[in-house]
N, C-alpha and C. Protein backbone atom coordinates (compact mmCIF):
# COMPACT_ATOMS: atom_id res chain seq x y z
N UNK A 1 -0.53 -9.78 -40.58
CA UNK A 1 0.01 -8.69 -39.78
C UNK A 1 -1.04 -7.58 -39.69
N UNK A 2 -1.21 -7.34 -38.49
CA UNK A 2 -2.37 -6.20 -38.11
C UNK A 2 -1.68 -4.67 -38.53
N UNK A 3 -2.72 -3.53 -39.44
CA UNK A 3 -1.72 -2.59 -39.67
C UNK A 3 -2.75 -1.71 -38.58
N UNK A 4 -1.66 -1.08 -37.71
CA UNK A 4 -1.74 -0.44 -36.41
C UNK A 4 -2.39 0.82 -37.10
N UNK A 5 -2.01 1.41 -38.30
CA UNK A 5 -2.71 2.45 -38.41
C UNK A 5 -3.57 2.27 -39.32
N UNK A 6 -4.39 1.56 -40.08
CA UNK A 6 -6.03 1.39 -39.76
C UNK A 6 -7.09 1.38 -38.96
N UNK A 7 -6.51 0.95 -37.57
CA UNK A 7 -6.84 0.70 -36.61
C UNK A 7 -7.56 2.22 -36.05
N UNK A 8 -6.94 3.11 -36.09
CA UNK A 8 -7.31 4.54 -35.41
C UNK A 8 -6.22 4.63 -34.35
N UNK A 9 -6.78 6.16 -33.87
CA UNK A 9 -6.17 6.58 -33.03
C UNK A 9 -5.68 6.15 -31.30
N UNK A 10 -6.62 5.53 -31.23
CA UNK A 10 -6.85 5.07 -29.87
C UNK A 10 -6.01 4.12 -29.79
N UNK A 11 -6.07 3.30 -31.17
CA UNK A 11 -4.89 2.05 -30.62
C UNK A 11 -3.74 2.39 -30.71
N UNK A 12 -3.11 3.64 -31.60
CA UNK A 12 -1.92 3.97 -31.51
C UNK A 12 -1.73 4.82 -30.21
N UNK A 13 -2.59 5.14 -29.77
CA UNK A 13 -2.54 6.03 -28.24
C UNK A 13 -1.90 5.06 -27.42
N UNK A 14 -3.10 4.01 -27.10
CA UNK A 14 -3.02 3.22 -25.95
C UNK A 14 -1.43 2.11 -25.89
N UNK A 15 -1.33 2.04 -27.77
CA UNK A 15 0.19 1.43 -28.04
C UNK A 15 1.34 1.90 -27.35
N UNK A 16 0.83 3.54 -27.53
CA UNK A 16 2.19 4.13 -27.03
C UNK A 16 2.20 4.32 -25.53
N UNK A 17 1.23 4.06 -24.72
CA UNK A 17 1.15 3.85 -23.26
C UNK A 17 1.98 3.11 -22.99
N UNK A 18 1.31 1.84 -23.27
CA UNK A 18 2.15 0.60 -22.99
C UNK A 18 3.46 0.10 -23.27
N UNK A 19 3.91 1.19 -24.34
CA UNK A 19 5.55 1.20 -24.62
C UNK A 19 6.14 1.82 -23.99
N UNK A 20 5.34 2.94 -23.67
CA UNK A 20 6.38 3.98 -22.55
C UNK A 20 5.60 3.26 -20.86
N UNK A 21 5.24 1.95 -20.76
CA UNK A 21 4.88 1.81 -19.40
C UNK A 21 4.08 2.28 -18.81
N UNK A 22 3.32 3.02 -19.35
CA UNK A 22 1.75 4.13 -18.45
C UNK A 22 0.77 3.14 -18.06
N UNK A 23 0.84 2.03 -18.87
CA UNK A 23 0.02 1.39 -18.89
C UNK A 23 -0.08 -0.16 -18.85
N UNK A 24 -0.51 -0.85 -17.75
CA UNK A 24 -0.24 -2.44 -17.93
C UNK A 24 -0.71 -3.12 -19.21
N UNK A 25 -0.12 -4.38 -18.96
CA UNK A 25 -0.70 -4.93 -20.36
C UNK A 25 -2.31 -5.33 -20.51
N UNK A 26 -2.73 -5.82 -18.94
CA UNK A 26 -3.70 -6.43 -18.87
C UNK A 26 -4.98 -5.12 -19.05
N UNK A 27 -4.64 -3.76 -19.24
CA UNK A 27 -5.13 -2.61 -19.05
C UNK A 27 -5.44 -2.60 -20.89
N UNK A 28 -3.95 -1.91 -21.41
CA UNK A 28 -4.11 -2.20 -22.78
C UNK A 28 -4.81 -3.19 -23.32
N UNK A 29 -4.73 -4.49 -23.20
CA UNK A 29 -5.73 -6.09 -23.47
C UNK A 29 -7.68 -5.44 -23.27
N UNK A 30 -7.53 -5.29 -22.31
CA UNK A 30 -8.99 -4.46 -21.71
C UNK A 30 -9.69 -3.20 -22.71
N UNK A 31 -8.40 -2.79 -23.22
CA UNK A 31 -9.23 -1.57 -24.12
C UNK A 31 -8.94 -2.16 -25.51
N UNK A 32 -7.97 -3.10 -26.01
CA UNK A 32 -7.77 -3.44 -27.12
C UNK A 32 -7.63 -4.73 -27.86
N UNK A 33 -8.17 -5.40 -26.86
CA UNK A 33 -8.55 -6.71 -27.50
C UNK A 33 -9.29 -7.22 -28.47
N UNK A 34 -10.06 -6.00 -28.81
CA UNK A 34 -11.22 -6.72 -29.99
C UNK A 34 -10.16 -6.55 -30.94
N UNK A 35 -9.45 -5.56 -30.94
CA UNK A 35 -8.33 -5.05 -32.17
C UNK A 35 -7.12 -5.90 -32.49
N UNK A 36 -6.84 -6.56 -31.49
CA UNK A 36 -5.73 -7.36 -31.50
C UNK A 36 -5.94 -8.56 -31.54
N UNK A 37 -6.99 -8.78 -31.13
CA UNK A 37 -7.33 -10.79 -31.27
C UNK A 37 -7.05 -11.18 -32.36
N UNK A 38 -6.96 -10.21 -33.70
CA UNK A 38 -6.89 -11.35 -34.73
C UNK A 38 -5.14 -11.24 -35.08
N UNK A 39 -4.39 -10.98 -34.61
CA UNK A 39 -3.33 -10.89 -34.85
C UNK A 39 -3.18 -12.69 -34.55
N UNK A 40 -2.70 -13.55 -34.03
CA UNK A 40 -3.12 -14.37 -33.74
C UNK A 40 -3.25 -14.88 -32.29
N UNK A 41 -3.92 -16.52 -32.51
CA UNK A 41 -4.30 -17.19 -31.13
C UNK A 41 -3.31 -17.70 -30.34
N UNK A 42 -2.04 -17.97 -31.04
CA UNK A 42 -1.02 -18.67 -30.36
C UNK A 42 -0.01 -17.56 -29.46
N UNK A 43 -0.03 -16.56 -29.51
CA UNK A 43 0.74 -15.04 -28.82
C UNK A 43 -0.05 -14.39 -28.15
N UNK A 44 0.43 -14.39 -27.11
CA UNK A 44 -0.32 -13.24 -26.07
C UNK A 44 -0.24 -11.95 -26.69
N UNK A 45 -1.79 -11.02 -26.62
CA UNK A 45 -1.72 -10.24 -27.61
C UNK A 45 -1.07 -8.87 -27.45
N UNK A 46 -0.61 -8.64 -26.25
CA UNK A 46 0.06 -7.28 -25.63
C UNK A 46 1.70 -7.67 -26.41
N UNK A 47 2.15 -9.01 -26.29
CA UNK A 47 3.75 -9.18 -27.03
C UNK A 47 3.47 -9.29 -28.24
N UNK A 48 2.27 -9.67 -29.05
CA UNK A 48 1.93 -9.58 -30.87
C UNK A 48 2.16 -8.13 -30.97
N UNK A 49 1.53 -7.01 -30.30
CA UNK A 49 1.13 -6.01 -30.78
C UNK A 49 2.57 -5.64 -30.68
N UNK A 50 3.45 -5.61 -29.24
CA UNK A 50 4.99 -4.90 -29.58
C UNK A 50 5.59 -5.80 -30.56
N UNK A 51 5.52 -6.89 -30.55
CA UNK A 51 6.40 -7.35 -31.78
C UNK A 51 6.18 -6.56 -33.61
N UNK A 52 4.75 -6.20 -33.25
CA UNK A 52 4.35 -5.33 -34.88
C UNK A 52 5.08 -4.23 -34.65
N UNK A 53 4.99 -3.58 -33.77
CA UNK A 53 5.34 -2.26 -33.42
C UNK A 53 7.04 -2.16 -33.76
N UNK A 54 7.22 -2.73 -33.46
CA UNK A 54 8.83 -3.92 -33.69
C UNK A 54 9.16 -3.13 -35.45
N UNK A 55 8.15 -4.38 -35.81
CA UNK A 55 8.66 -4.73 -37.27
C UNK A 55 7.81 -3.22 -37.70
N UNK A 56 6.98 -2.63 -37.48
CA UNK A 56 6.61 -1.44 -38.64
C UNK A 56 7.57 -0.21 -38.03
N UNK A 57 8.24 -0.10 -37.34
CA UNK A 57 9.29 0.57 -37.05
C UNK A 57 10.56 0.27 -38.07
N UNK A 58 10.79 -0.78 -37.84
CA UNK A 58 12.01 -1.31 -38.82
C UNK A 58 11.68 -0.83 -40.11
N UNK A 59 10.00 -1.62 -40.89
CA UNK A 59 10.26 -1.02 -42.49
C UNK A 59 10.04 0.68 -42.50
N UNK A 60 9.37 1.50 -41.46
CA UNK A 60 9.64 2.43 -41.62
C UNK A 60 11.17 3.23 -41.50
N UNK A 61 12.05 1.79 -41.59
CA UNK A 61 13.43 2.53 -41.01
C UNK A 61 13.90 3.49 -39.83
N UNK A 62 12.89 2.94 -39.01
CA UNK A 62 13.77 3.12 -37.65
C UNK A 62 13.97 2.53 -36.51
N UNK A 63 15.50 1.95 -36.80
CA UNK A 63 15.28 0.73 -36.35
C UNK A 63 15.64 1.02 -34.76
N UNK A 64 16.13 2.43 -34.33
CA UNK A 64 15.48 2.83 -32.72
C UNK A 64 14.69 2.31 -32.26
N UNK A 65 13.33 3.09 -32.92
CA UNK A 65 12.25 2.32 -32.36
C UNK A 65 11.96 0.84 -32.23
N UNK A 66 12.35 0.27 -33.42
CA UNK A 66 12.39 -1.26 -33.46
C UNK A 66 13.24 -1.77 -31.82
N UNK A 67 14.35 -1.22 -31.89
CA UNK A 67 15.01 -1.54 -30.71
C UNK A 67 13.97 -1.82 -29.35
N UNK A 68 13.70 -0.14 -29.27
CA UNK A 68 13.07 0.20 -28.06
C UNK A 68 11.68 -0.82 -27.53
N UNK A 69 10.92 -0.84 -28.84
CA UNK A 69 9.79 -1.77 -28.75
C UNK A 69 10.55 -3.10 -28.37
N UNK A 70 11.39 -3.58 -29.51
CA UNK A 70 12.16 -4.97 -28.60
C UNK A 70 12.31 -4.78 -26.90
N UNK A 71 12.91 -3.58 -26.40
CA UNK A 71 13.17 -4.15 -25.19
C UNK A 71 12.45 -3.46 -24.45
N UNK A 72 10.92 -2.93 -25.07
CA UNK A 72 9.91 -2.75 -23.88
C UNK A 72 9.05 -3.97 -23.69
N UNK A 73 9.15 -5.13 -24.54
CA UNK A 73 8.69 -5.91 -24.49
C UNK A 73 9.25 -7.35 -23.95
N UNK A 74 10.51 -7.36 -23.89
CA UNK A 74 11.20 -8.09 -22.92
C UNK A 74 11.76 -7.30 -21.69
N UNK A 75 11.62 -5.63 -21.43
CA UNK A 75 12.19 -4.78 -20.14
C UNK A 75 11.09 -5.71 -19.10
N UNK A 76 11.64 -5.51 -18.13
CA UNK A 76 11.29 -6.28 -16.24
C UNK A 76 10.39 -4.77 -16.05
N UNK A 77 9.09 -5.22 -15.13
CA UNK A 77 8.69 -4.42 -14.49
C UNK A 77 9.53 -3.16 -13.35
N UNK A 78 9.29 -2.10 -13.03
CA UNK A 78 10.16 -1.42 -12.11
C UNK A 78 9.52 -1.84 -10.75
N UNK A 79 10.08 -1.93 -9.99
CA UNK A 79 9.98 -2.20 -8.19
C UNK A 79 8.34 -0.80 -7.71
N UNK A 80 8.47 -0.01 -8.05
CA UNK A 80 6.95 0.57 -8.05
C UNK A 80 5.62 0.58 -8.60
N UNK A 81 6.32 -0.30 -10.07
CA UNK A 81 5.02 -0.95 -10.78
C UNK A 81 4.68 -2.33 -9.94
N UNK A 82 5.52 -2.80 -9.24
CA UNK A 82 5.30 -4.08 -9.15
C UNK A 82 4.60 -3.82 -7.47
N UNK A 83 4.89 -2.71 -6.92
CA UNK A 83 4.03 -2.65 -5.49
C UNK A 83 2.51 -2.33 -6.04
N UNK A 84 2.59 -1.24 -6.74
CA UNK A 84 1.38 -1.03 -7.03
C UNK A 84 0.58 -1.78 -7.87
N UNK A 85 1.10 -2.67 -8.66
CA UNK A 85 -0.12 -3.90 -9.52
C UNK A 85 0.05 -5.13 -8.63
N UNK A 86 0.94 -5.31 -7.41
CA UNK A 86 0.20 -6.10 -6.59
C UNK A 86 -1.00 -5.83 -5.74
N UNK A 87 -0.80 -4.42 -5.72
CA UNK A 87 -2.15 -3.48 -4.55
C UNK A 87 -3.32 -3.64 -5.68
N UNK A 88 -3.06 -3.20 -6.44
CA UNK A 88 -4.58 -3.16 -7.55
C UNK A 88 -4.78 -4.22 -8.18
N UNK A 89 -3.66 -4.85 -9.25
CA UNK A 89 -4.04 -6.24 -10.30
C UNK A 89 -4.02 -7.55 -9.20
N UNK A 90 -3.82 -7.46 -7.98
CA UNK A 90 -3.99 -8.91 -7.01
C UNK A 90 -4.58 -9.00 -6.24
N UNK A 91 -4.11 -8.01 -5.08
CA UNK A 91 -5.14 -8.24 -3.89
C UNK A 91 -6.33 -7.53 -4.01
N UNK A 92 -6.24 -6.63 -4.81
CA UNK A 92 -7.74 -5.34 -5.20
C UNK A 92 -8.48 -5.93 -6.34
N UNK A 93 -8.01 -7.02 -7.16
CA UNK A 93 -8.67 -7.32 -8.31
C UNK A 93 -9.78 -8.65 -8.03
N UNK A 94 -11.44 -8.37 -7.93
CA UNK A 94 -12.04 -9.33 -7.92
C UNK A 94 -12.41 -10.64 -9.06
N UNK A 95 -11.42 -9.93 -10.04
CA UNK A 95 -11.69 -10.96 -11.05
C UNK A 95 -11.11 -12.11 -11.22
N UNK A 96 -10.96 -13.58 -10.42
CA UNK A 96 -10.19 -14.27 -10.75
C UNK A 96 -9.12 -14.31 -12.15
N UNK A 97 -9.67 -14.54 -12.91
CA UNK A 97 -9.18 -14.76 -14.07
C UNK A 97 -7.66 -13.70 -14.56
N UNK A 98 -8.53 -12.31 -14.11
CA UNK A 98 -7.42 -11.19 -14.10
C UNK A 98 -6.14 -11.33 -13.45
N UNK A 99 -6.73 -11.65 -11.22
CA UNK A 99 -5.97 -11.44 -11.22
C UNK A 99 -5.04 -12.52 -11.28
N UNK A 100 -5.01 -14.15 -11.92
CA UNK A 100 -4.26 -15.35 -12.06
C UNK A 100 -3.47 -14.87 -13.16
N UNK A 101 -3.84 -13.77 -14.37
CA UNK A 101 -3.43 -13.05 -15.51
C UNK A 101 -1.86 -12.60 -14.70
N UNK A 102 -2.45 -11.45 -13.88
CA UNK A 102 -1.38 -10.01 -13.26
C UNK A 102 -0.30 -11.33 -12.45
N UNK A 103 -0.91 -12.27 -11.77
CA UNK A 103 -0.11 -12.89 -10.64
C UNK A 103 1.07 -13.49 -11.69
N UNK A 104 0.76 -14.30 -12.91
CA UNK A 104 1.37 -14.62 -14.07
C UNK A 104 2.37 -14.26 -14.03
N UNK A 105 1.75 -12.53 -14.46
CA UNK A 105 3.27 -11.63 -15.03
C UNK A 105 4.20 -11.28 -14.21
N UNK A 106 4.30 -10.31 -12.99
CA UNK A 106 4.62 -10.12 -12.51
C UNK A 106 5.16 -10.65 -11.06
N UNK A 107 4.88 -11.81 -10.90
CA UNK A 107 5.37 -12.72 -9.61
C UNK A 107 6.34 -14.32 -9.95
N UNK A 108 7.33 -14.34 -9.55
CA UNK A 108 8.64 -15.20 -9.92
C UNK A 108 8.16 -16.31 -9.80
N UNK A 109 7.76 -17.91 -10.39
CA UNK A 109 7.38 -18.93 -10.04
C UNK A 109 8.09 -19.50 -8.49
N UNK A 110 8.65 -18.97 -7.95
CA UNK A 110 9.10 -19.17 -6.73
C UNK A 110 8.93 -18.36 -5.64
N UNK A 111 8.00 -17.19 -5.69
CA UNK A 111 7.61 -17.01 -5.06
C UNK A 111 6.84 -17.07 -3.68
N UNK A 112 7.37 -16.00 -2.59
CA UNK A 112 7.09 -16.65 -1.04
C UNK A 112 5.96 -15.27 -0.74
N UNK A 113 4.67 -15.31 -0.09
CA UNK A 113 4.28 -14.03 0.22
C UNK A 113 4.43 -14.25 1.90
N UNK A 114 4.61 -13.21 2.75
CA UNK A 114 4.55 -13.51 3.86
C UNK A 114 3.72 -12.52 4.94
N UNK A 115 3.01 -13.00 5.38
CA UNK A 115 1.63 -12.41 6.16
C UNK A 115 1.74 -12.21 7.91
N UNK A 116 1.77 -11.46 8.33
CA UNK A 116 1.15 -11.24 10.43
C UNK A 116 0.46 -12.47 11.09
N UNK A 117 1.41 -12.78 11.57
CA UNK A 117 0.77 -14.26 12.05
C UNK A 117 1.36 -15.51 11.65
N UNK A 118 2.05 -15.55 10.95
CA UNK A 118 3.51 -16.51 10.33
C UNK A 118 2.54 -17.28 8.87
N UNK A 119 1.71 -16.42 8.47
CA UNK A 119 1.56 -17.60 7.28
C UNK A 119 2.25 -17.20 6.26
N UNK A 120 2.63 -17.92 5.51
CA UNK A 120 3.61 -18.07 4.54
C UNK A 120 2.83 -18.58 3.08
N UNK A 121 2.72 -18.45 2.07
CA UNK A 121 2.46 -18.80 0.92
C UNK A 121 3.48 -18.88 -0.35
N UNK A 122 3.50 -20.08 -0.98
CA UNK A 122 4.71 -20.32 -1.83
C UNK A 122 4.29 -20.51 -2.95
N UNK A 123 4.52 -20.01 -4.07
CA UNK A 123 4.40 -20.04 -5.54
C UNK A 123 3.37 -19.30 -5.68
N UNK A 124 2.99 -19.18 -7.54
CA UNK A 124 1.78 -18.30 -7.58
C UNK A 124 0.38 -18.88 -7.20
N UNK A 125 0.50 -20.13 -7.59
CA UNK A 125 -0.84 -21.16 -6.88
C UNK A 125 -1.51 -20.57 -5.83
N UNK A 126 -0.68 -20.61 -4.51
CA UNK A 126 -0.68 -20.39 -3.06
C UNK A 126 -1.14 -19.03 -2.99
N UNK A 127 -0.41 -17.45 -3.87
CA UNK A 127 -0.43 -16.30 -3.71
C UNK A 127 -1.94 -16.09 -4.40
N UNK A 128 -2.22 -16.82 -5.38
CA UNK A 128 -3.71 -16.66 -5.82
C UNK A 128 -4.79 -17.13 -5.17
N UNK A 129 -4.97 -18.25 -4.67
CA UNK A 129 -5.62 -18.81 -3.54
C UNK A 129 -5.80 -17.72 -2.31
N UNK A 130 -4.69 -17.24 -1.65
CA UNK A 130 -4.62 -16.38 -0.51
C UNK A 130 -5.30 -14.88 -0.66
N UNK A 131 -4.62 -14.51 -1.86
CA UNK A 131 -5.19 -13.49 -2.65
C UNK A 131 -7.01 -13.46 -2.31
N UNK A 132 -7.44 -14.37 -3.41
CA UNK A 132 -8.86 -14.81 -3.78
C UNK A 132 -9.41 -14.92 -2.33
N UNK A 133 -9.02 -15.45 -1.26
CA UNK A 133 -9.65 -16.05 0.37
C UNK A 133 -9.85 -14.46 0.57
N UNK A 134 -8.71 -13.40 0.63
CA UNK A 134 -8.80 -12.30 1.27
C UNK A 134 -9.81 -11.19 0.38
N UNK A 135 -9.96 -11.28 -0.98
CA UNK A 135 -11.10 -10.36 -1.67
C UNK A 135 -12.27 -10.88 -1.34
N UNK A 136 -12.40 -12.01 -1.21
CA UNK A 136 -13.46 -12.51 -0.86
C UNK A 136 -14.10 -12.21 0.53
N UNK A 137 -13.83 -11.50 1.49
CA UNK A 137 -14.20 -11.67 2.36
C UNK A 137 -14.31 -9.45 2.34
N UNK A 138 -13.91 -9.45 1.61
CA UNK A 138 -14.45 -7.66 1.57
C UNK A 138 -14.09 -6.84 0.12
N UNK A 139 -14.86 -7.83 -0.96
CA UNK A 139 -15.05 -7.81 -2.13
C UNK A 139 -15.16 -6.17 -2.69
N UNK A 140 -15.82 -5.12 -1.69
CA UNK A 140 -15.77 -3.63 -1.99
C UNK A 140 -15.29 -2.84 -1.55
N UNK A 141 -14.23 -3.34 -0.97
CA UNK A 141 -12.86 -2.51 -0.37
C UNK A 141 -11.83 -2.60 -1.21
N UNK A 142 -11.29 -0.45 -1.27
CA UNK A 142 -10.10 -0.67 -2.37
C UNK A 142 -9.05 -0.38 -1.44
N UNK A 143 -7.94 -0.63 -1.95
CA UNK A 143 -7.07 -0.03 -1.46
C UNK A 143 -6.58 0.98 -2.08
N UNK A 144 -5.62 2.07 -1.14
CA UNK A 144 -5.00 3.59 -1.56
C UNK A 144 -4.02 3.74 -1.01
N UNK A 145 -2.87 3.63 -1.50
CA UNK A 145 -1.54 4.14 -1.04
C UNK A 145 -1.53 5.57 -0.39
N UNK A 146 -0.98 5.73 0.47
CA UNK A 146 -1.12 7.00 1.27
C UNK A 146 0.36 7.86 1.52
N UNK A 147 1.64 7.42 0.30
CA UNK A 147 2.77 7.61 -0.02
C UNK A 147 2.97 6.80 -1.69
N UNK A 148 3.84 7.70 -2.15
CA UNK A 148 3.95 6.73 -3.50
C UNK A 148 4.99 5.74 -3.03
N UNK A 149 5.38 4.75 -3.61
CA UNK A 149 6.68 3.67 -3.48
C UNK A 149 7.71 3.89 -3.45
N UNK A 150 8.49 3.70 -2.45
CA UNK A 150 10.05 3.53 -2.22
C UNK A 150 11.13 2.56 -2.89
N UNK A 151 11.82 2.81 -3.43
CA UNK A 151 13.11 1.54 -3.75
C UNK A 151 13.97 2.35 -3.27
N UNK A 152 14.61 0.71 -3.14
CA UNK A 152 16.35 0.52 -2.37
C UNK A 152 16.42 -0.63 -2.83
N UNK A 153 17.58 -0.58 -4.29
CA UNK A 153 17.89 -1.77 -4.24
C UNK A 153 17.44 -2.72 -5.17
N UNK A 154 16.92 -4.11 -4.96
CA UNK A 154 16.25 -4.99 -5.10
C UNK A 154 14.73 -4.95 -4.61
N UNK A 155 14.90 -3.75 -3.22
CA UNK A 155 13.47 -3.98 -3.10
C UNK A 155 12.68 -2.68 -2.65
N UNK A 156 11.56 -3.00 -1.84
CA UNK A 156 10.71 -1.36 -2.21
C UNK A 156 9.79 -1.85 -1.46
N UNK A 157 8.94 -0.48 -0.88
CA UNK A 157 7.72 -0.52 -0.25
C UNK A 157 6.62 0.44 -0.70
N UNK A 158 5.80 -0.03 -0.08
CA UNK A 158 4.10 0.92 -0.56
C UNK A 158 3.73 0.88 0.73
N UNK A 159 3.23 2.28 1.76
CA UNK A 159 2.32 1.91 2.47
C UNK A 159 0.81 2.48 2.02
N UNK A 160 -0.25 1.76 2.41
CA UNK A 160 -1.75 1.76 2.19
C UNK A 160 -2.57 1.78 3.36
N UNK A 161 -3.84 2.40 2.67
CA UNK A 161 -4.87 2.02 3.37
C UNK A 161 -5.92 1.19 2.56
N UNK A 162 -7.00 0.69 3.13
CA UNK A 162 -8.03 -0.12 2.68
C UNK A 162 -9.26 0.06 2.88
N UNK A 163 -10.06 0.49 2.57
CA UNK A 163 -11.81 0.54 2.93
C UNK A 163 -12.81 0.78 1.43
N UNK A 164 -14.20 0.93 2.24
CA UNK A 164 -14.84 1.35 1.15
C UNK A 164 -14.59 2.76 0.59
N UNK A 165 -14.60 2.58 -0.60
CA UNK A 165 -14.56 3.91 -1.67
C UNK A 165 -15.82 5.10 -0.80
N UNK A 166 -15.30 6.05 -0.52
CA UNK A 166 -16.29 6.93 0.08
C UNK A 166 -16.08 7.18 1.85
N UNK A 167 -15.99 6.78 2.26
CA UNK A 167 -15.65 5.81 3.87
C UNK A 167 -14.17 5.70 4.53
N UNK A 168 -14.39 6.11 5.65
CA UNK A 168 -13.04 5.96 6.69
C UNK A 168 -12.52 5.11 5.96
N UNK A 169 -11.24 4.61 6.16
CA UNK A 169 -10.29 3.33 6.31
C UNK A 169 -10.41 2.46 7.27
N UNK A 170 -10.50 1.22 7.29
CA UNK A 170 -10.58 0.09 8.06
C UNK A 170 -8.96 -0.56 8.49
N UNK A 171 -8.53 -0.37 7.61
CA UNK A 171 -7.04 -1.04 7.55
C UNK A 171 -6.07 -0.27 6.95
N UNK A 172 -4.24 -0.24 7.35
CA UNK A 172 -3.92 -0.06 7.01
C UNK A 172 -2.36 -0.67 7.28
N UNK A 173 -1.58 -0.78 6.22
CA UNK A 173 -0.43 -1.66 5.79
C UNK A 173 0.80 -1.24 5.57
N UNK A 174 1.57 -2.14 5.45
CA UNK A 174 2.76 -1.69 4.40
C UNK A 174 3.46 -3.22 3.81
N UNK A 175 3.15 -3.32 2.21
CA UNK A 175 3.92 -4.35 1.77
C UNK A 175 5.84 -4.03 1.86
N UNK A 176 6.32 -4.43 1.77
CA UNK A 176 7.78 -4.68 1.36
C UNK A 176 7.63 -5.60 0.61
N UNK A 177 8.81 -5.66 -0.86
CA UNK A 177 8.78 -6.78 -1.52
C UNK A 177 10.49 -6.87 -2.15
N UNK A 178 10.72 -8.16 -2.11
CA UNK A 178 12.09 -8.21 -3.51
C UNK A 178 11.81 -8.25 -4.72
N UNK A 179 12.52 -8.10 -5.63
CA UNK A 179 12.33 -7.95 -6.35
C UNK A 179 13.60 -8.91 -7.41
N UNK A 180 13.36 -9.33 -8.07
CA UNK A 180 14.20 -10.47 -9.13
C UNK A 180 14.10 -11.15 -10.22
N UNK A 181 14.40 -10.36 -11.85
CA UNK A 181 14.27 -10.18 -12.66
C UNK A 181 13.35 -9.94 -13.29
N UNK A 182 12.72 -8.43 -12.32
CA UNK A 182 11.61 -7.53 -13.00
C UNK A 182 10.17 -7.98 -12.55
N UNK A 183 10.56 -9.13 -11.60
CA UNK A 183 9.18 -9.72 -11.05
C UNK A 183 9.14 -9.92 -9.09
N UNK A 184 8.14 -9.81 -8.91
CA UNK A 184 8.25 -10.00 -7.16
C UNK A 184 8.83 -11.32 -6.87
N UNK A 185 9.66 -11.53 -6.53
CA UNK A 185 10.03 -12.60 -5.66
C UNK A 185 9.39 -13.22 -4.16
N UNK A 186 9.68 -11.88 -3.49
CA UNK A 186 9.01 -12.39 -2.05
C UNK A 186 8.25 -10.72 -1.68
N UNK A 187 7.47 -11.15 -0.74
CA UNK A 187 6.29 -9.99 -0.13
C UNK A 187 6.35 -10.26 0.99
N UNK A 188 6.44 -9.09 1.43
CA UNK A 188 6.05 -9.47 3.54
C UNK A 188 5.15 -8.27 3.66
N UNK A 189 4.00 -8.62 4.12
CA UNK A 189 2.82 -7.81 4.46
C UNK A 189 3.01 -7.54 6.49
N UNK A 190 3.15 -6.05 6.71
CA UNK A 190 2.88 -5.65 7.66
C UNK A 190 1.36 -5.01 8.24
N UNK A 191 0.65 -4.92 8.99
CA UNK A 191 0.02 -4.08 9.43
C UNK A 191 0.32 -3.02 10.16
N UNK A 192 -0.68 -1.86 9.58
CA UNK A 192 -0.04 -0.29 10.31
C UNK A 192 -1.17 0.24 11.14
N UNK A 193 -0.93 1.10 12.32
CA UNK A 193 -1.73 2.02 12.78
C UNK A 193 -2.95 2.94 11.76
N UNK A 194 -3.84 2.72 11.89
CA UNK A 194 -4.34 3.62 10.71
C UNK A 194 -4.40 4.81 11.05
N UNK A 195 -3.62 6.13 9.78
CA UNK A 195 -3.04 7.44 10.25
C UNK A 195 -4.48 8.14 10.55
């Protein structure tokens, strides 16, 4: 068992991000992986670390916190985390690996994305593939929401723009997505006038 406070400050910082949600997992993993790898190989190390957080809550007798850590670690993403780490951890992320990580967490194995022009993509396979075709072809373009996210419901929107960091906008969008048990279900990508 890793004791969190040997560790320093930073990991109890970045711990408490990720419990109160500030922070993705794959974000936390990024700053705290050297710290957490040895917890072990068989657990993804963002659910090792809440599960400690878990149990050193409990022997410190409080078993609140124990609670809370339990169900920040099984809680569903919210419908605005999930527009915005599809804008940044998928279609903005050039790192394969990452974003097959983010597509993982947050997208329903049944997943449909749906695109201008009738293409359709089904499961995460398809959404990573499509994903990967479209970074690839303007690898230094970010995107920027130009409103924060809307919910209603089950589901929610983001609209964006897209270009180089520094530079007009080239493009601009609006996802809609469902949403179903804390993960995207389906996406329909519009194109917008750029404002």
């Amino acid at each position: 068992m890793v004791d969190l406070s040997s560790r320093g400050l930073s990991v109890a910082l970045l711990l408490g991000q990720l419990l109160a949600g500030e922070i993705s997992r794959l974000t936390f993993l990024d700053h705290a992986s050297p710290l957490v790898a040895e917890t072990s190989e068989a657990v993804p190390a963002a659910g090792k670390v809440l599960a400690v957080a878990a149990t050193q809550a409990v022997r410190q007798g409080d078993p609140k916190g124990a609670l809370d850590a339990e169900r920040r670690q099984a809680m569903s993403h919210s419908i605005s985390t999930l527009l915005t780490r599809n804008l940044d951890d998928v279609f903005g992320e050039n790192d394969p690996k990452r974003r097959r990580a983010a597509i993982d967490e947050i997208f329903t194995d049944d997943c449909v994305f749906y695109e201008p022009g009738g293409g359709v993509y089904r499961g995460r396979d398809e959404i990573d593939r499509v994903a990967g075709a479209i970074r690839a072809t303007h690898p230094d373009f970010r995107y920027q929401p130009i409103a924060g996210p809307v919910e209603v419901g089950n589901g929610g929107r983001v609209q964006w723009v897209e270009g180089r960091p520094g530079e007009a906008p080239t493009h601009a969008g609006t996802d809609f997505i469902i949403a179903r048990d804390g993960r995207i279900a389906t996406v329909y990508l519009f194109f917008d006038k750029l404002p």
